[in-house]
C-alpha atoms as a PDB file:
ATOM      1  CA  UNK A   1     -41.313-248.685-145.008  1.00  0.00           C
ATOM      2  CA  UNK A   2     -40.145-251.228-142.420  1.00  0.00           C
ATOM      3  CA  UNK A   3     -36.348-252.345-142.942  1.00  0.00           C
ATOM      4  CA  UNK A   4     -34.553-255.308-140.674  1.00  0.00           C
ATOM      5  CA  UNK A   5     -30.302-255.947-140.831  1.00  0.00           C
ATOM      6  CA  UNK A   6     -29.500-259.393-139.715  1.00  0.00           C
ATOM      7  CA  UNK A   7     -26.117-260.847-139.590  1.00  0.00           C
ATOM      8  CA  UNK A   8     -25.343-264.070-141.627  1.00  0.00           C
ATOM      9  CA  UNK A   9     -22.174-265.514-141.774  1.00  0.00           C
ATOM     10  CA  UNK A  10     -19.982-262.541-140.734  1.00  0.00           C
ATOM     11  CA  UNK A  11     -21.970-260.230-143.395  1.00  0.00           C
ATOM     12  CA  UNK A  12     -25.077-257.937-142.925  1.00  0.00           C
ATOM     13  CA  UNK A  13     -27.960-259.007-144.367  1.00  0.00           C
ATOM     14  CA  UNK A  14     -30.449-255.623-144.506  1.00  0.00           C
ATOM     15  CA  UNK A  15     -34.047-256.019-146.207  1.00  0.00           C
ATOM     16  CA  UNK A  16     -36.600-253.751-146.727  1.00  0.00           C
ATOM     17  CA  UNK A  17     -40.104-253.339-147.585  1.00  0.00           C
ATOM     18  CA  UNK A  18     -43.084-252.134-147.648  1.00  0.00           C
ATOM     19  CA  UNK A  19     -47.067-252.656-148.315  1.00  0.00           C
ATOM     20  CA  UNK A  20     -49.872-250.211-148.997  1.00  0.00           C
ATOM     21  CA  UNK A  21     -52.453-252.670-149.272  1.00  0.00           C
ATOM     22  CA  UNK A  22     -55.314-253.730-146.895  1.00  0.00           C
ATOM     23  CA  UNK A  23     -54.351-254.433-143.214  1.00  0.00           C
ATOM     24  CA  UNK A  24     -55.321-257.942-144.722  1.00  0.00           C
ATOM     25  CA  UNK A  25     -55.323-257.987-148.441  1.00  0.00           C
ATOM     26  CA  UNK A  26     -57.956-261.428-148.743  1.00  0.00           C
ATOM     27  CA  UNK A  27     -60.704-258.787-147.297  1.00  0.00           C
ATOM     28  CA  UNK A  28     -61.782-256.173-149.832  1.00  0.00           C
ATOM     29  CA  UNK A  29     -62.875-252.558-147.790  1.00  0.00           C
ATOM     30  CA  UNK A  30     -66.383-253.089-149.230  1.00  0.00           C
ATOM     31  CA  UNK A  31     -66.468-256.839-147.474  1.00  0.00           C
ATOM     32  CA  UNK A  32     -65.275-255.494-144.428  1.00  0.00           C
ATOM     33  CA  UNK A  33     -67.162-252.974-144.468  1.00  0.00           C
ATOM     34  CA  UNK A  34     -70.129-255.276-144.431  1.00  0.00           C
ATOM     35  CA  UNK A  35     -68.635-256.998-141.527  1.00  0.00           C
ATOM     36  CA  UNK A  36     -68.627-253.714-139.459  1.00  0.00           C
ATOM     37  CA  UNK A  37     -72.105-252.438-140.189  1.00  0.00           C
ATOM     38  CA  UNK A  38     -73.185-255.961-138.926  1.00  0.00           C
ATOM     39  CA  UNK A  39     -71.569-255.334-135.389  1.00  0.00           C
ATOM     40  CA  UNK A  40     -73.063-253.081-132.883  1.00  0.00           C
ATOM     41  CA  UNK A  41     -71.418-250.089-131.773  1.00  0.00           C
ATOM     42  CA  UNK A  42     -69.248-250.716-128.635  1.00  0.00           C
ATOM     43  CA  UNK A  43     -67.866-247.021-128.155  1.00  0.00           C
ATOM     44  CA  UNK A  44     -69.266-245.742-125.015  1.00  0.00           C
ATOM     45  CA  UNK A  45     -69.743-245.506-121.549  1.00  0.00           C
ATOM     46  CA  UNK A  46     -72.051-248.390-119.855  1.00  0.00           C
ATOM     47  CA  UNK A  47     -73.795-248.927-116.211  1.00  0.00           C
ATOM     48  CA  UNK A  48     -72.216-252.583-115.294  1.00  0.00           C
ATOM     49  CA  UNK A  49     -72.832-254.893-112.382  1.00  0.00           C
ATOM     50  CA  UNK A  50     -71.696-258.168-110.810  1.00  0.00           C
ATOM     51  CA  UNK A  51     -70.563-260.137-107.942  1.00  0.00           C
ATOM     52  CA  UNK A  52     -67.002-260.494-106.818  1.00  0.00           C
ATOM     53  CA  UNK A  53     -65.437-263.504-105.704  1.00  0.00           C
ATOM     54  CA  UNK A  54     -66.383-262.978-102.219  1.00  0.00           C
ATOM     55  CA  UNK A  55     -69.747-262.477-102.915  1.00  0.00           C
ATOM     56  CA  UNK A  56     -70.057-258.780-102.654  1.00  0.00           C
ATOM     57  CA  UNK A  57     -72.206-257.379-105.824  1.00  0.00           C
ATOM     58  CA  UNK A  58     -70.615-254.456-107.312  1.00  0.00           C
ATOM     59  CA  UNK A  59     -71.186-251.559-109.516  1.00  0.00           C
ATOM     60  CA  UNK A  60     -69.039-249.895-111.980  1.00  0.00           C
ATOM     61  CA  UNK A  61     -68.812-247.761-115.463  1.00  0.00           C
ATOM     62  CA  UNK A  62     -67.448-248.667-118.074  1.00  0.00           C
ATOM     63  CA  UNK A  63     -66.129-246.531-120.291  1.00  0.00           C
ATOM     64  CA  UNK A  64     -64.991-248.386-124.000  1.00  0.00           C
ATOM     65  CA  UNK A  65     -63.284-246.279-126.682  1.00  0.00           C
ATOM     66  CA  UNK A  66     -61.764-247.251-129.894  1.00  0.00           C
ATOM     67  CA  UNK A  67     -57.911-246.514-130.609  1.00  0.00           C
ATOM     68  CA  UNK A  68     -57.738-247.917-134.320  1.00  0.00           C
ATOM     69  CA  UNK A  69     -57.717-251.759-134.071  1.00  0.00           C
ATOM     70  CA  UNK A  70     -57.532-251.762-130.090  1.00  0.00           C
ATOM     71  CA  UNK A  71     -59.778-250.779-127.459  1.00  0.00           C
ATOM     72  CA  UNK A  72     -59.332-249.352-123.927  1.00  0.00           C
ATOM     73  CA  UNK A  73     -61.815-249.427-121.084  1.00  0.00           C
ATOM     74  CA  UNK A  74     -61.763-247.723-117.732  1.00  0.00           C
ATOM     75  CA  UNK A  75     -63.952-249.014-115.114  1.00  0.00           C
ATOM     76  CA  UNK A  76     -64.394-246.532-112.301  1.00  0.00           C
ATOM     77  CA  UNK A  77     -65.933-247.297-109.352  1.00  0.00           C
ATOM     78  CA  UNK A  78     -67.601-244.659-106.422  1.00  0.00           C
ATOM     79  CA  UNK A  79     -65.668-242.191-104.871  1.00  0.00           C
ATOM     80  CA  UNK A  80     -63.486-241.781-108.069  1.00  0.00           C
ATOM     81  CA  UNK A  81     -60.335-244.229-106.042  1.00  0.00           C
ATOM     82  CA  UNK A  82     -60.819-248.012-107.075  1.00  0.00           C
ATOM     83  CA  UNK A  83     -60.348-247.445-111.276  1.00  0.00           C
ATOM     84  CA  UNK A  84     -58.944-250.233-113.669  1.00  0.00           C
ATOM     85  CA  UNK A  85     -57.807-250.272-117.270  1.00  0.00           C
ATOM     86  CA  UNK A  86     -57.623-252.497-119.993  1.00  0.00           C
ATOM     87  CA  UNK A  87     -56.502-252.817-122.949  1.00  0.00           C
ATOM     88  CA  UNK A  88     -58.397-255.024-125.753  1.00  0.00           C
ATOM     89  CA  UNK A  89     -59.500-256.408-129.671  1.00  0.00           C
ATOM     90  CA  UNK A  90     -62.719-257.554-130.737  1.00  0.00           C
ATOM     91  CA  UNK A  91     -62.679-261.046-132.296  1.00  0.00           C
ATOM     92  CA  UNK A  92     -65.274-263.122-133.778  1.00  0.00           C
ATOM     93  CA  UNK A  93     -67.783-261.367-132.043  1.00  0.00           C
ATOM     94  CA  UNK A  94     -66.308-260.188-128.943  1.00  0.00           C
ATOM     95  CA  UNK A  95     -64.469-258.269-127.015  1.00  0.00           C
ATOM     96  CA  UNK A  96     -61.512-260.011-125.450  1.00  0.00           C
ATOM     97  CA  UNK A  97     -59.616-257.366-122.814  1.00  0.00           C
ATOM     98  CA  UNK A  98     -56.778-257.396-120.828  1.00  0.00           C
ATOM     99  CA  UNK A  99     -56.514-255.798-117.117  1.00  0.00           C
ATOM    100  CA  UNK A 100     -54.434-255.299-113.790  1.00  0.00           C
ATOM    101  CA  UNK A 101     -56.087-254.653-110.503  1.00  0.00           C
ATOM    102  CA  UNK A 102     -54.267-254.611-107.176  1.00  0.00           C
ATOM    103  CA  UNK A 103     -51.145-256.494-109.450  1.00  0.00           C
ATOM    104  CA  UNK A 104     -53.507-259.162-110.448  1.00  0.00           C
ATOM    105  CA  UNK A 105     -53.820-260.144-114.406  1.00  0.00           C
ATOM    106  CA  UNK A 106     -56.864-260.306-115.190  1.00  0.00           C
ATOM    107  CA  UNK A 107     -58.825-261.217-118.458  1.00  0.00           C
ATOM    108  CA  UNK A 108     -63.003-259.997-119.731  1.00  0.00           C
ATOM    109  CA  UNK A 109     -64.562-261.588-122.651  1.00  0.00           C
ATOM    110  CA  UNK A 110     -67.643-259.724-123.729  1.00  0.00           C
ATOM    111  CA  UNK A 111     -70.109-260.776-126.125  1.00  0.00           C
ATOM    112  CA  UNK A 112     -71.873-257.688-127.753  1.00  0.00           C
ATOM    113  CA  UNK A 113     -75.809-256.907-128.516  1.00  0.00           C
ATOM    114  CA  UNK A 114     -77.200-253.610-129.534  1.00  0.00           C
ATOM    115  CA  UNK A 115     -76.813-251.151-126.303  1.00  0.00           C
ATOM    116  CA  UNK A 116     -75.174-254.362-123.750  1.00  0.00           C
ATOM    117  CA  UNK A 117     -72.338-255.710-123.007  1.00  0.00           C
ATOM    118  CA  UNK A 118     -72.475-259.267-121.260  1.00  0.00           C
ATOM    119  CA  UNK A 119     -68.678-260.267-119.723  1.00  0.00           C
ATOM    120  CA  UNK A 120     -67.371-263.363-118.234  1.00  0.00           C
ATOM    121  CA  UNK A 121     -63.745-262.520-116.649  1.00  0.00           C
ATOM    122  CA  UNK A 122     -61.283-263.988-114.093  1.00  0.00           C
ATOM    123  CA  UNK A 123     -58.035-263.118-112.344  1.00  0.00           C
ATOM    124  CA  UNK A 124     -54.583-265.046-112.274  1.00  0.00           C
ATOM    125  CA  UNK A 125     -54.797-267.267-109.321  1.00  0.00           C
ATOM    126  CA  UNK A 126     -59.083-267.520-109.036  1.00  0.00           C
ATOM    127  CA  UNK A 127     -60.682-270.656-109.748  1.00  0.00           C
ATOM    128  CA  UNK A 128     -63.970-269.894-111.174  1.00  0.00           C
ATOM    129  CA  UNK A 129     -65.374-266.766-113.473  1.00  0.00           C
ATOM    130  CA  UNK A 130     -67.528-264.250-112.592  1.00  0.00           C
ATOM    131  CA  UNK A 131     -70.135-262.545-114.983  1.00  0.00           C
ATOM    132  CA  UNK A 132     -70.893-258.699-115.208  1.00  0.00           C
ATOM    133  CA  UNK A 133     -73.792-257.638-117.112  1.00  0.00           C
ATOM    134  CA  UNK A 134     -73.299-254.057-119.030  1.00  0.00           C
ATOM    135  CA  UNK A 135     -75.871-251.332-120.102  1.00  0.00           C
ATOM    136  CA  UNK A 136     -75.051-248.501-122.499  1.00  0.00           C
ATOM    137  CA  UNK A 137     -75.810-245.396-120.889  1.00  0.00           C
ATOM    138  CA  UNK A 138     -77.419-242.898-123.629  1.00  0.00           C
ATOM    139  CA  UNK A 139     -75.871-239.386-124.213  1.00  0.00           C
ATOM    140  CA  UNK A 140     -77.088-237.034-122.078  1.00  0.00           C
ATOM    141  CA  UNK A 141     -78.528-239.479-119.207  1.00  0.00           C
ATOM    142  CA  UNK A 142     -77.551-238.640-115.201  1.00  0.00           C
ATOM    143  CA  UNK A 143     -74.636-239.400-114.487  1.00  0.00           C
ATOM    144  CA  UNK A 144     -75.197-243.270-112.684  1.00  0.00           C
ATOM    145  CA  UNK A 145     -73.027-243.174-109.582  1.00  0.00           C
ATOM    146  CA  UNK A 146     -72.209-246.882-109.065  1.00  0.00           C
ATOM    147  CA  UNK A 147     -72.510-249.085-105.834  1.00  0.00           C
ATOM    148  CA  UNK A 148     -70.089-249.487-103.143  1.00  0.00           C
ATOM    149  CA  UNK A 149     -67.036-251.463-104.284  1.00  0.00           C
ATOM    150  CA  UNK A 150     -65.689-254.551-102.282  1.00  0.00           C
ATOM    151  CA  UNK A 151     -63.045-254.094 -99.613  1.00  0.00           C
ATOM    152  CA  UNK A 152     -61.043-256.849-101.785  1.00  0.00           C
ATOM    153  CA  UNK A 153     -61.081-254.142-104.688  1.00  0.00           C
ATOM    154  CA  UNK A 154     -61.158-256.672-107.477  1.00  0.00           C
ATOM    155  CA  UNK A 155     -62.905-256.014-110.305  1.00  0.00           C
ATOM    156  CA  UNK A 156     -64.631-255.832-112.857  1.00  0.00           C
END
């Protein structure tokens, strides 16, 4: 039950409520349950690579999980120092993420196929966008120790 006290004209206004329905009641659990089977999986960890903005490739894992509606990634890079978060939804088709490295803002749209991730992101102040191209690493594959990051430590 969610309840809110406002006050109007010298007297407190409370209201409450509450709704048991669908997280949007115009899409019936059947419908959007059609929706989901049509979507691959995301949850999982993935072998990415790209090239920064100074034109150093790089080589990460990504590691997606799903909190409810949200997501949260972790890229981790080699020697287990240079890691970044974020904090995403999935939207018509993709998934739209958040991030901070260094104290930079930074922002990764990925576009989902069965077992790949493909990502164009950006960080506050840069110019252009960079692409990273993901691979879902099966369960029970070696462990894929990625490349040397770049001395700028931006990125994914």
């Amino acid at each position: 039950m969610r309840s809110f006290t406002k006050m109007l004209l010298g007297t407190a206004l409370a209201l409450s409520w509450s709704y048991t329905g669908p997280l949007n009641p115009w899409v019936t659990t059947a419908a959007a349950a059609r929706v989901d089977a049509d979507r691959p999986e995301l949850a999982g960890s993935y072998a990415c690579e790209g090239i920064n903005p100074d034109g150093d490739p790089y080589r990460t894992i990504l590691e997606v999980a799903e909190t409810g509606r949200t997501w949260h990634l972790r890229w981790s890079f080699p020697g287990g120092d240079a890691v970044i978060l974020g904090v995403g939804l999935r939207q018509n088709g993709h998934l739209v993420v958040a991030t901070t490295a260094d104290g930079s803002l930074g922002v990764v749209a990925y576009t989902a196929t069965e077992g790949k991730l493909e990502g164009q992101w950006t960080l506050a102040g840069l110019p252009e966008v960079y692409a990273e191209h993901c691979v879902k690493i099966e369960a029970g594959a070696p462990n894929h120790e990625p490349g040397r990051p770049t001395s700028q430590g931006l990125r994914p």
